[in-house]
N, C-alpha and C. Protein backbone atom coordinates (compact mmCIF):
# COMPACT_ATOMS: atom_id res chain seq x y z
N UNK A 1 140.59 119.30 -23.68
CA UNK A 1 139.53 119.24 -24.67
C UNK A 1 139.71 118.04 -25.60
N UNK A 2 140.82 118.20 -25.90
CA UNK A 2 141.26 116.68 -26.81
C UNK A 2 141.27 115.37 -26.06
N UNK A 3 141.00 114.84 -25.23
CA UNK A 3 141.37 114.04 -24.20
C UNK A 3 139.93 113.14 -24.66
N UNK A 4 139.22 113.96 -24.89
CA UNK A 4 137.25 113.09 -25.28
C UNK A 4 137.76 112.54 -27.21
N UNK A 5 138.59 112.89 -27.90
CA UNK A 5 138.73 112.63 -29.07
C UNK A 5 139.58 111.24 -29.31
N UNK A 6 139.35 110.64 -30.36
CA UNK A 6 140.34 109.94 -30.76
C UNK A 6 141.88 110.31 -30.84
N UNK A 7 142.81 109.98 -30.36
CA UNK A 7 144.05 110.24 -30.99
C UNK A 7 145.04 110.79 -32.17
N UNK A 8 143.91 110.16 -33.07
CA UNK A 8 144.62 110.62 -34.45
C UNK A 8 143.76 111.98 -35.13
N UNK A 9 142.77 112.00 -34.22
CA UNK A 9 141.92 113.25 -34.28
C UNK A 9 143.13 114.15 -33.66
N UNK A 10 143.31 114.18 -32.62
CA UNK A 10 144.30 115.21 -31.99
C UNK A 10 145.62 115.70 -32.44
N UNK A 11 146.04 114.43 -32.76
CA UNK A 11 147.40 114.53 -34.12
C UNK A 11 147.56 115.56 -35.30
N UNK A 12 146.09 115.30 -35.94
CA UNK A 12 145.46 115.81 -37.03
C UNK A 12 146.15 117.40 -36.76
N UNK A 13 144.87 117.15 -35.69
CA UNK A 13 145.12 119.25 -34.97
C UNK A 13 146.17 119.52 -34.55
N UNK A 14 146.93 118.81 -34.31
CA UNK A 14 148.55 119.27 -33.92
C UNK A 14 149.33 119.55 -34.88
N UNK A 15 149.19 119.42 -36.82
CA UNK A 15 149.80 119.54 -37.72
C UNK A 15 149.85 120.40 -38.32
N UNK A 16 149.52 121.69 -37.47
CA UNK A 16 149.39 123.16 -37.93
C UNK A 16 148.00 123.52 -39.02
N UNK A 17 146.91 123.02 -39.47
CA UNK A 17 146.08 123.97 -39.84
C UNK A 17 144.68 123.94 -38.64
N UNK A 18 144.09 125.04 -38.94
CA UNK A 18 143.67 125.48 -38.04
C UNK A 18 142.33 125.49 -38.11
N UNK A 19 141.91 124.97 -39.35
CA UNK A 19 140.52 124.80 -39.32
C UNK A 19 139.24 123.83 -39.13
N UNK A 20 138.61 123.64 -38.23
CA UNK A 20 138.33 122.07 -37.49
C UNK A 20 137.61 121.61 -38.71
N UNK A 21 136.85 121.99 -39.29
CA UNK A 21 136.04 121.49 -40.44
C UNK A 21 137.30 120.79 -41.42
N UNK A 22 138.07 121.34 -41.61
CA UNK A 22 138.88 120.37 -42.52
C UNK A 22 139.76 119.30 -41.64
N UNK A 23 139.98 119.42 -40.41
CA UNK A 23 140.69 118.60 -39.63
C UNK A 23 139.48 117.33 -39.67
N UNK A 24 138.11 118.18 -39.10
CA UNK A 24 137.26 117.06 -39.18
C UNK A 24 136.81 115.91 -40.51
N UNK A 25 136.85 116.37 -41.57
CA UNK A 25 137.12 116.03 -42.30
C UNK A 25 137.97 114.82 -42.88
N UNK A 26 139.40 115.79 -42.58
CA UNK A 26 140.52 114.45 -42.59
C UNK A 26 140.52 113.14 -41.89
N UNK A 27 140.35 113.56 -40.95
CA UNK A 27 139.88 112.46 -39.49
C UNK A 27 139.15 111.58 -40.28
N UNK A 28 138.05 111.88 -40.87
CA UNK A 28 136.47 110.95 -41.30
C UNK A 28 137.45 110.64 -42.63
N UNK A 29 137.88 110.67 -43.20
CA UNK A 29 138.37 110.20 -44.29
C UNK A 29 139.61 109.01 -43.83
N UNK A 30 140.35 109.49 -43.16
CA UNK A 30 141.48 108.88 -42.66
C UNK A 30 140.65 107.54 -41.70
N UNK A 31 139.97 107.38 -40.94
CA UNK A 31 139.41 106.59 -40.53
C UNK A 31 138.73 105.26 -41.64
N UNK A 32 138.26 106.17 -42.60
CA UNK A 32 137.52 105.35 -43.77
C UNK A 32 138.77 104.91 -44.16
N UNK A 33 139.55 105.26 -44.58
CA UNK A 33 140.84 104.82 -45.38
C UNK A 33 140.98 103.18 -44.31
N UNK A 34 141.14 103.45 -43.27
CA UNK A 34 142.12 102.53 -42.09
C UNK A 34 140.85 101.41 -41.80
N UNK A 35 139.60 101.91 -41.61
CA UNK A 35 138.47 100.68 -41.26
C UNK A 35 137.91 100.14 -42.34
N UNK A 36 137.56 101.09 -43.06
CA UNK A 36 136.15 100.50 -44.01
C UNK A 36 136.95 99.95 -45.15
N UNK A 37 138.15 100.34 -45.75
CA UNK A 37 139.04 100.77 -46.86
C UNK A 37 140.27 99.30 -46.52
N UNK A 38 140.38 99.44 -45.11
CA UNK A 38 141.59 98.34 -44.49
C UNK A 38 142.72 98.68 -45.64
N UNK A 39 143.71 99.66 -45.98
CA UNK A 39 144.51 100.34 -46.42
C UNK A 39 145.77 99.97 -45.78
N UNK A 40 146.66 100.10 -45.99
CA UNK A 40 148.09 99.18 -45.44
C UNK A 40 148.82 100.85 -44.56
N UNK A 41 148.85 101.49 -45.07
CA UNK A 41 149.38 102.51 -44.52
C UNK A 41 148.53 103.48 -44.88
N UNK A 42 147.96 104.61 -44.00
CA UNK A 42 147.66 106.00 -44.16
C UNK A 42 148.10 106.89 -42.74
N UNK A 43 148.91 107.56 -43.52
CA UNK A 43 149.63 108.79 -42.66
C UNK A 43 149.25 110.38 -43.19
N UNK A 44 148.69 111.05 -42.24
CA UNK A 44 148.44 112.60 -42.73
C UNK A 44 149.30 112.93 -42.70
N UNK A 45 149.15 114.22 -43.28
CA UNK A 45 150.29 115.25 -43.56
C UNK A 45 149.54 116.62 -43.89
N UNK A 46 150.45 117.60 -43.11
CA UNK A 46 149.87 119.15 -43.48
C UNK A 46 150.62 119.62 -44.54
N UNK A 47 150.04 120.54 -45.97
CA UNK A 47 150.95 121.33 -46.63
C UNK A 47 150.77 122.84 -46.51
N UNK A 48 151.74 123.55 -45.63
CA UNK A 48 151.60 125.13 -44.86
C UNK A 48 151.04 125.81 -46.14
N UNK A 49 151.87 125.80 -47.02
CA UNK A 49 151.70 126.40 -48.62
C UNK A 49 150.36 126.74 -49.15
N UNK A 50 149.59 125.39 -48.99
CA UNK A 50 148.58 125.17 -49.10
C UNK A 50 147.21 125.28 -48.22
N UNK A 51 148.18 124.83 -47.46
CA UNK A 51 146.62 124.84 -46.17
C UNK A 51 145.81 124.08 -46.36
N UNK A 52 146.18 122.70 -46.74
CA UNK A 52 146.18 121.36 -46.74
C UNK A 52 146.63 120.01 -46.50
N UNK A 53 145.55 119.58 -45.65
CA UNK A 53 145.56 118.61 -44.88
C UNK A 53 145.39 117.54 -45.64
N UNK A 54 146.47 116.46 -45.85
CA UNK A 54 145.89 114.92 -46.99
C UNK A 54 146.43 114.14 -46.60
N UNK A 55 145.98 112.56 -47.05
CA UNK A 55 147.14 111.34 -46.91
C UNK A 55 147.55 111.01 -47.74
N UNK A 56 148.81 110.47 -47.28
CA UNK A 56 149.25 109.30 -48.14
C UNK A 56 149.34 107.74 -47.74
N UNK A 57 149.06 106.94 -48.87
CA UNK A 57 148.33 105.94 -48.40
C UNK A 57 148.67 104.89 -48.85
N UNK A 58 149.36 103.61 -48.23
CA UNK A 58 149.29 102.24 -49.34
C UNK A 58 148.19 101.23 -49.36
N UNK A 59 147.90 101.01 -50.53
CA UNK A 59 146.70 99.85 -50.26
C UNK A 59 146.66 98.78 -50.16
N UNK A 60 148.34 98.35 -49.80
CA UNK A 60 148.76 97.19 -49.44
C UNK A 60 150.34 96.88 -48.80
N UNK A 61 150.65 96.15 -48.64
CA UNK A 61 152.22 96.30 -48.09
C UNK A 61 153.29 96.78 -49.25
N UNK A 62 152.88 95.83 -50.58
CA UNK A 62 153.68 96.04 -51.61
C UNK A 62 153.37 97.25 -52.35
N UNK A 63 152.53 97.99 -52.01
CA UNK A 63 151.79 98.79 -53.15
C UNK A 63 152.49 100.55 -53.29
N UNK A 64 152.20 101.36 -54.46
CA UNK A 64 153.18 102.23 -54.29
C UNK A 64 152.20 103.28 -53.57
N UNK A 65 153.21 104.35 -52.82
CA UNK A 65 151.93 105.27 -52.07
C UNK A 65 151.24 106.40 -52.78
N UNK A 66 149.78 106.68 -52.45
CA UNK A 66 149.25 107.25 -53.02
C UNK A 66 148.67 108.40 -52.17
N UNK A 67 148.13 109.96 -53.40
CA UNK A 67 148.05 110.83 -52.06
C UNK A 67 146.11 110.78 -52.48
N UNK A 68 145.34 111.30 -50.91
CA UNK A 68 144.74 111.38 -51.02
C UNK A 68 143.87 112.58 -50.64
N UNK A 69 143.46 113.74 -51.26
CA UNK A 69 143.22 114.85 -50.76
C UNK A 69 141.28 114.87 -49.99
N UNK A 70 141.02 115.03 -48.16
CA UNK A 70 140.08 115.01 -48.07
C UNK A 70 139.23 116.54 -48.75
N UNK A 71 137.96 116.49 -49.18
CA UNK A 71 137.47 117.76 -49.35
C UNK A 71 135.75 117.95 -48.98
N UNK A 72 135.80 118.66 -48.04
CA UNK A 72 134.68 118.93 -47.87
C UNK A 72 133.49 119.31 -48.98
N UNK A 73 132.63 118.80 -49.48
CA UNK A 73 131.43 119.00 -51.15
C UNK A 73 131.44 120.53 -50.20
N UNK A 74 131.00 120.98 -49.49
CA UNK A 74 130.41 122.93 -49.10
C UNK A 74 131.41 123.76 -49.87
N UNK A 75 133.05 123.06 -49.46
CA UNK A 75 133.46 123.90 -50.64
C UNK A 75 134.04 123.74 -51.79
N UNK A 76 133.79 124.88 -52.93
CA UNK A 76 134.26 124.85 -54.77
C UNK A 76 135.89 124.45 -54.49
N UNK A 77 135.92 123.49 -55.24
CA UNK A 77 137.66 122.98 -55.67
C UNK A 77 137.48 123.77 -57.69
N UNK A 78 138.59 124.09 -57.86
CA UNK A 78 138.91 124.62 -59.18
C UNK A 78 139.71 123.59 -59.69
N UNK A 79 140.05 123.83 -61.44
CA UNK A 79 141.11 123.21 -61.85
C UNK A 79 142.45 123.68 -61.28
N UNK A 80 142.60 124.86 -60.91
CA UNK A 80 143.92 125.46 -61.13
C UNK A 80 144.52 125.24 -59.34
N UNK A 81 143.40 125.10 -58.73
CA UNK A 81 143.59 124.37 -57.33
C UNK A 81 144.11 122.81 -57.75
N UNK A 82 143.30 122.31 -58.45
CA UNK A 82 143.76 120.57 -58.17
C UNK A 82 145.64 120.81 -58.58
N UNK A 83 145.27 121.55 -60.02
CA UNK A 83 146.94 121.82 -60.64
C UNK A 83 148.11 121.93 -59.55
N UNK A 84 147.38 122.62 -58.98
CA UNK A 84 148.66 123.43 -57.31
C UNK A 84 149.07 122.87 -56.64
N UNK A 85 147.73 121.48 -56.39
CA UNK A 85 148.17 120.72 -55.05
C UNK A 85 148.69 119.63 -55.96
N UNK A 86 148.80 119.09 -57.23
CA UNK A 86 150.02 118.47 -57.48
C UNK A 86 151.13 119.28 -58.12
N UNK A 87 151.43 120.32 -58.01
CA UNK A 87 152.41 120.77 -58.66
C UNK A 87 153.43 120.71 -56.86
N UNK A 88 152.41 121.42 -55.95
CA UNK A 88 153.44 121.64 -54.74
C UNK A 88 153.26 120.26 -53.85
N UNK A 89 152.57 118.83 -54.03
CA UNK A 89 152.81 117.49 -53.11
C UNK A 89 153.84 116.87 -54.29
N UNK A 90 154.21 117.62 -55.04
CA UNK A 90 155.15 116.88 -56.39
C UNK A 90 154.34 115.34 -57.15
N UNK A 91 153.25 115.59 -57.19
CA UNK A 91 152.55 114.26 -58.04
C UNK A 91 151.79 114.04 -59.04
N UNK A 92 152.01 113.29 -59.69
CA UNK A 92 151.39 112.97 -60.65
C UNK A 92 150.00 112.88 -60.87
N UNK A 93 149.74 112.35 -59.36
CA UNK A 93 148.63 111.51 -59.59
C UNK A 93 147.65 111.76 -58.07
N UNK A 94 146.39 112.11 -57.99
CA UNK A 94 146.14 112.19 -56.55
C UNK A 94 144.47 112.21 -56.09
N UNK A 95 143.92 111.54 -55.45
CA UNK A 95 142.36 111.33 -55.34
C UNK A 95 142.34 112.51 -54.60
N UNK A 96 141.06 112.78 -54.96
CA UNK A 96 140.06 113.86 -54.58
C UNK A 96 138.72 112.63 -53.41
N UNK A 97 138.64 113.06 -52.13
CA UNK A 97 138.02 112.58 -51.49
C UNK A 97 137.01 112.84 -50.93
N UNK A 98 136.09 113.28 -51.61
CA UNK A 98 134.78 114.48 -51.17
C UNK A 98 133.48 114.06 -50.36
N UNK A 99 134.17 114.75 -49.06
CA UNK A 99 133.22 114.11 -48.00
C UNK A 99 131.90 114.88 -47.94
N UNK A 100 130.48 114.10 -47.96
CA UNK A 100 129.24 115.03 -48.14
C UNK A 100 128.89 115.27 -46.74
N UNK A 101 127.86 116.41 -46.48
CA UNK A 101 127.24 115.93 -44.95
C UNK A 101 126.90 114.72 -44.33
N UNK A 102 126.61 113.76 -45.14
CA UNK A 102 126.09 112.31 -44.50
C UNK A 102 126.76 111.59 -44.48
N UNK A 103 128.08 111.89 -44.47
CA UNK A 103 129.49 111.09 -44.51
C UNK A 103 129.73 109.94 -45.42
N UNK A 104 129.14 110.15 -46.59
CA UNK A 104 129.01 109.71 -47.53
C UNK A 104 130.70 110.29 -48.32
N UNK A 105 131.46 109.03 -48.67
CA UNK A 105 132.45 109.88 -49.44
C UNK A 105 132.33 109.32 -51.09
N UNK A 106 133.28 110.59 -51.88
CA UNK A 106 132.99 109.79 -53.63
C UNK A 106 134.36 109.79 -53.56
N UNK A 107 134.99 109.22 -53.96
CA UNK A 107 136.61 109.45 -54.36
C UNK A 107 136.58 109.36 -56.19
N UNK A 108 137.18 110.37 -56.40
CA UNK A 108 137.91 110.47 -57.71
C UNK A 108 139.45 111.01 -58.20
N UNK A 109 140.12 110.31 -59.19
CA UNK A 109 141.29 110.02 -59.17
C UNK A 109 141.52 111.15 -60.60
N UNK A 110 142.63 112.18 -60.02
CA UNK A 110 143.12 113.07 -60.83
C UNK A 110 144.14 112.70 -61.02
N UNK A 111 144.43 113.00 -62.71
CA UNK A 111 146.30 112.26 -63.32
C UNK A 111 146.53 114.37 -63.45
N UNK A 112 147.55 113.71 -63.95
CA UNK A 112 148.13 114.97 -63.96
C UNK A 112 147.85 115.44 -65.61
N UNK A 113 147.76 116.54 -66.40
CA UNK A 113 147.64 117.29 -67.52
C UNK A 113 146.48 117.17 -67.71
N UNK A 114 145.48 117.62 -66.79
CA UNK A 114 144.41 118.28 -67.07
C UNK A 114 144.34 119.29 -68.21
N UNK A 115 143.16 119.73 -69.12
CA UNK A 115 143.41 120.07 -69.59
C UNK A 115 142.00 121.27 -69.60
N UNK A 116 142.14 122.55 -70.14
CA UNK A 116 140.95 123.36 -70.20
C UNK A 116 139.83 123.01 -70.87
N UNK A 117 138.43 122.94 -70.57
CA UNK A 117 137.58 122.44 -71.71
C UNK A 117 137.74 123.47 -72.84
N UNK A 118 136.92 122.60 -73.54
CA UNK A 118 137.46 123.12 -74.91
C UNK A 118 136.31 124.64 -75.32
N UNK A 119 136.35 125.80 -75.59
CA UNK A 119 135.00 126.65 -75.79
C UNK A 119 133.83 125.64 -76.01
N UNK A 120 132.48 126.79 -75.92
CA UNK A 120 131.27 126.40 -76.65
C UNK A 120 131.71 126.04 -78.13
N UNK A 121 131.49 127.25 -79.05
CA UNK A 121 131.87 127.67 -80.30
C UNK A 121 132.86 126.20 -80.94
N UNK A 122 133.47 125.73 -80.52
CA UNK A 122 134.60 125.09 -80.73
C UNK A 122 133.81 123.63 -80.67
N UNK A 123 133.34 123.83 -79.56
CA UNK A 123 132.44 122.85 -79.31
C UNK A 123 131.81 122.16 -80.28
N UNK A 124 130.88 123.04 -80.28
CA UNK A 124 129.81 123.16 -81.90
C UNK A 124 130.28 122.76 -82.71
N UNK A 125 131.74 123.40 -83.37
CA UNK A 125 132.19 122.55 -84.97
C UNK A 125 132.52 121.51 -84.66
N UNK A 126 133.31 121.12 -83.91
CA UNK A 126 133.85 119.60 -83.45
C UNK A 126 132.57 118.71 -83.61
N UNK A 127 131.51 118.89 -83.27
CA UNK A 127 130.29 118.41 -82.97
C UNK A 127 129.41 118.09 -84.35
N UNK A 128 129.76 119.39 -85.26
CA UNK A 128 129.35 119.50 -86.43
C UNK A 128 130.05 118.61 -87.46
N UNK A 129 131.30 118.68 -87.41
CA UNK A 129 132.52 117.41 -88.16
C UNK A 129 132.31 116.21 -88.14
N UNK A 130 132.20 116.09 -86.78
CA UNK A 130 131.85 114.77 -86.24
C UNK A 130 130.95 113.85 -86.81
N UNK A 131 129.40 114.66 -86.48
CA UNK A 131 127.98 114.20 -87.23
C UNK A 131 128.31 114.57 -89.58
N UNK A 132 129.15 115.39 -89.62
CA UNK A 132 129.47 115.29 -90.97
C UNK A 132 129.87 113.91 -91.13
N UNK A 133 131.11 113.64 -90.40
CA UNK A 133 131.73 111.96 -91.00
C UNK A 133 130.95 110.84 -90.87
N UNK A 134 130.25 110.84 -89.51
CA UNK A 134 128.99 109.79 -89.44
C UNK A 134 127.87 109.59 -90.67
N UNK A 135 127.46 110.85 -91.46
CA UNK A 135 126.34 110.72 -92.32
C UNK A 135 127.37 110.06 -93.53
N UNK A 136 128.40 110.56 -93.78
CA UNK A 136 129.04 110.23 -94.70
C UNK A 136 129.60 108.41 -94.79
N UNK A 137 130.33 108.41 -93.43
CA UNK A 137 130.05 106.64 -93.53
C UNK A 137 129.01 106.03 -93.62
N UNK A 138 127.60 106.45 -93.43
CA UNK A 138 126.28 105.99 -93.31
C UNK A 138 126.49 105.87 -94.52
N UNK A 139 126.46 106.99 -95.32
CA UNK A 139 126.24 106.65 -97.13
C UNK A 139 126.85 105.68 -97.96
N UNK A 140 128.42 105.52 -97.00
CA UNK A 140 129.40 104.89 -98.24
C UNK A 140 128.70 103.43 -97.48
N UNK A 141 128.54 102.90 -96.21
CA UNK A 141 128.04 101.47 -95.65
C UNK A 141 126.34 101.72 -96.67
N UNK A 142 125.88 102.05 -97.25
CA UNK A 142 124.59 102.13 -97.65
C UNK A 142 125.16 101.96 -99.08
N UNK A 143 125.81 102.82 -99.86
CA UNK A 143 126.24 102.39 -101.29
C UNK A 143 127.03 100.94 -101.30
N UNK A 144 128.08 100.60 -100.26
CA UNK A 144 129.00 99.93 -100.55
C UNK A 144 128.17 98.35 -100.63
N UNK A 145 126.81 98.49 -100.38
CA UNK A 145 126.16 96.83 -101.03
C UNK A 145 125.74 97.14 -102.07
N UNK A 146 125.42 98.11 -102.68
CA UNK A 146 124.85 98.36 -104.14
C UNK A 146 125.78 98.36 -105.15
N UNK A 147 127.07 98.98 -104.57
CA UNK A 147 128.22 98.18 -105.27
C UNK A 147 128.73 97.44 -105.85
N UNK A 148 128.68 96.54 -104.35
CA UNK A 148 129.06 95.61 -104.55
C UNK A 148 128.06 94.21 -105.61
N UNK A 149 126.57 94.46 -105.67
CA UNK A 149 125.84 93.83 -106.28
C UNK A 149 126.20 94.61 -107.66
N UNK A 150 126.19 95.50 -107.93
CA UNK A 150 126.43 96.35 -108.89
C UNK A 150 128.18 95.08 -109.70
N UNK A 151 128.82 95.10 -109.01
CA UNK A 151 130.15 94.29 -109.26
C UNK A 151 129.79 92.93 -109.55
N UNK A 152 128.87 92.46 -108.92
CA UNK A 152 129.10 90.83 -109.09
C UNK A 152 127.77 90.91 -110.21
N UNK A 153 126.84 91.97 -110.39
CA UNK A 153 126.44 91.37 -111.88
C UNK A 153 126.94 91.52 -113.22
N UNK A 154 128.03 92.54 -113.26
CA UNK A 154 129.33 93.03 -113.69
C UNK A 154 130.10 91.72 -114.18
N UNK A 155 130.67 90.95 -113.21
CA UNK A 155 131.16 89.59 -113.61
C UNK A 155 130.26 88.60 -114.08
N UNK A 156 129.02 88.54 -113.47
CA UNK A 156 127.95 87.84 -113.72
C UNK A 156 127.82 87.83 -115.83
N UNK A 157 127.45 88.90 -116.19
CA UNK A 157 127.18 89.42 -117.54
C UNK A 157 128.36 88.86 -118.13
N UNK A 158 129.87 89.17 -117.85
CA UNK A 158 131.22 88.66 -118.36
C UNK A 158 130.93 87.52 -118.25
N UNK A 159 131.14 86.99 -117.39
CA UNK A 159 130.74 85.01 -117.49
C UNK A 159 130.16 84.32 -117.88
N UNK A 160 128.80 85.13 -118.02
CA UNK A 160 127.49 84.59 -119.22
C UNK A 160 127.99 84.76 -120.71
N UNK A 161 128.69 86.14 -121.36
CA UNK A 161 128.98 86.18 -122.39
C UNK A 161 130.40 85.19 -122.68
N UNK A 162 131.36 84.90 -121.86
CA UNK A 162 132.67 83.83 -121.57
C UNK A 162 131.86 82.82 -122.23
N UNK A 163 130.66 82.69 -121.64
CA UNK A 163 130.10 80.93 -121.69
C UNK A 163 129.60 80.72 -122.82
N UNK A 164 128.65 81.84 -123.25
CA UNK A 164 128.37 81.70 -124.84
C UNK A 164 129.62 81.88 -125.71
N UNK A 165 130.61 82.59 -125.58
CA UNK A 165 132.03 82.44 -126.28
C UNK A 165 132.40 80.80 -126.45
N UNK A 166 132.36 80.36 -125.13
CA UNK A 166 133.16 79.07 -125.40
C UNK A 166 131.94 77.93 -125.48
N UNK A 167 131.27 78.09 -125.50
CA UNK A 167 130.07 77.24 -126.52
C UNK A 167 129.69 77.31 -128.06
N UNK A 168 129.73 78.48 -128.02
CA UNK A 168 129.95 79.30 -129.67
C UNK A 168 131.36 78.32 -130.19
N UNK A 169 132.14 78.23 -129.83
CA UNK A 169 133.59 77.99 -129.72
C UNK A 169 133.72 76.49 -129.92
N UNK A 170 132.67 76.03 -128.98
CA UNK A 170 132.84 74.31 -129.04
C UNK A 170 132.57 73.54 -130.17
N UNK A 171 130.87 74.53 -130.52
CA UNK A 171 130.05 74.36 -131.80
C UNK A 171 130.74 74.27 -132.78
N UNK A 172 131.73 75.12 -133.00
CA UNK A 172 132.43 75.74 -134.29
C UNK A 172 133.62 74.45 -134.44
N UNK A 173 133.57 73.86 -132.96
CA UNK A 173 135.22 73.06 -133.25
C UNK A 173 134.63 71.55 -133.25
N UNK A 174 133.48 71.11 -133.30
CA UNK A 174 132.46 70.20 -133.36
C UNK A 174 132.40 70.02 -134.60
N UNK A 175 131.95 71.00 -135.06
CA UNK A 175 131.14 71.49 -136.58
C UNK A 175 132.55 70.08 -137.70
């Protein structure tokens, strides 16, 4: 049956999981990686644990390797899934490779310390604080030229009365 497939298609299926949709999958990803991608190294790998099929990949000779998890869009990935598959491939760091029906892929790059969103409720005040400090710098950038004109006719008035001082002053030492 394998004999009509590519090679690394057959490989794939030889790495213990058992489900062709994700084998197929990997395959179409792993191919993109090696043709379209021209990637320096990509080697699959099965994780039993998981029941996941991914590469790892360099994107150049010198480059450090990276993992890349294929995923079919039909099915829901969770946070606490992405968490798993770097807690048990030991990484930091690892693309998400989400192949659509039209073999269209998106890749996006997960670091590690994800974090829970934050509530609604929580939401809201953060949201509410936020737009508080904005109106409030609005006001002080809106006073801070009235101020400042406010200041320089301030000196203005001092300098006018300085000037009649020392004219008053000149008169007197004239006189």
């Amino acid at each position: 049956m394998y004999d009509v497939y590519h090679p690394s298609y057959y490989n794939i299926g030889k790495l213990g999981c058992t489900d062709p949709i994700k084998i197929s999958t990997t395959f179409y990803v792993y191919i993109e990686l090696c043709e379209a991608k021209r990637y320096w190294e990509v080697n699959y790998k099965y994780n039993e644990n998981l029941d996941l099929l991914y590469l790892e990949v360099k994107r150049n000779k010198n480059s450090q390797t990276e993992v890349y998890v294929p995923w079919q869009t039909s099915s829901n990935i969770s946070l606490d899934m992405i968490e798993k598959i770097q807690r048990d491939l030991d990484v930091e760091q690892i693309s998400l490779v989400f192949k659509l029906e039209d073999s269209t892929s998106i890749i996006y790059k997960v670091s590690e310390g994800l974090v829970k969103p934050v509530s609604p409720g929580k939401t809201k005040l953060m949201k509410e604080k936020e737009e508080k400090k904005l109106n409030l710098e609005k006001e002080i950038r809106k006073n801070t030229s009235y101020l400042y004109e406010l200041a320089k006719s301030l000196n203005t008035d001092d300098a006018n009365k300085d000037d009649s001082n020392i004219s008053h002053d000149n008169k007197m030492i004239n006189e």
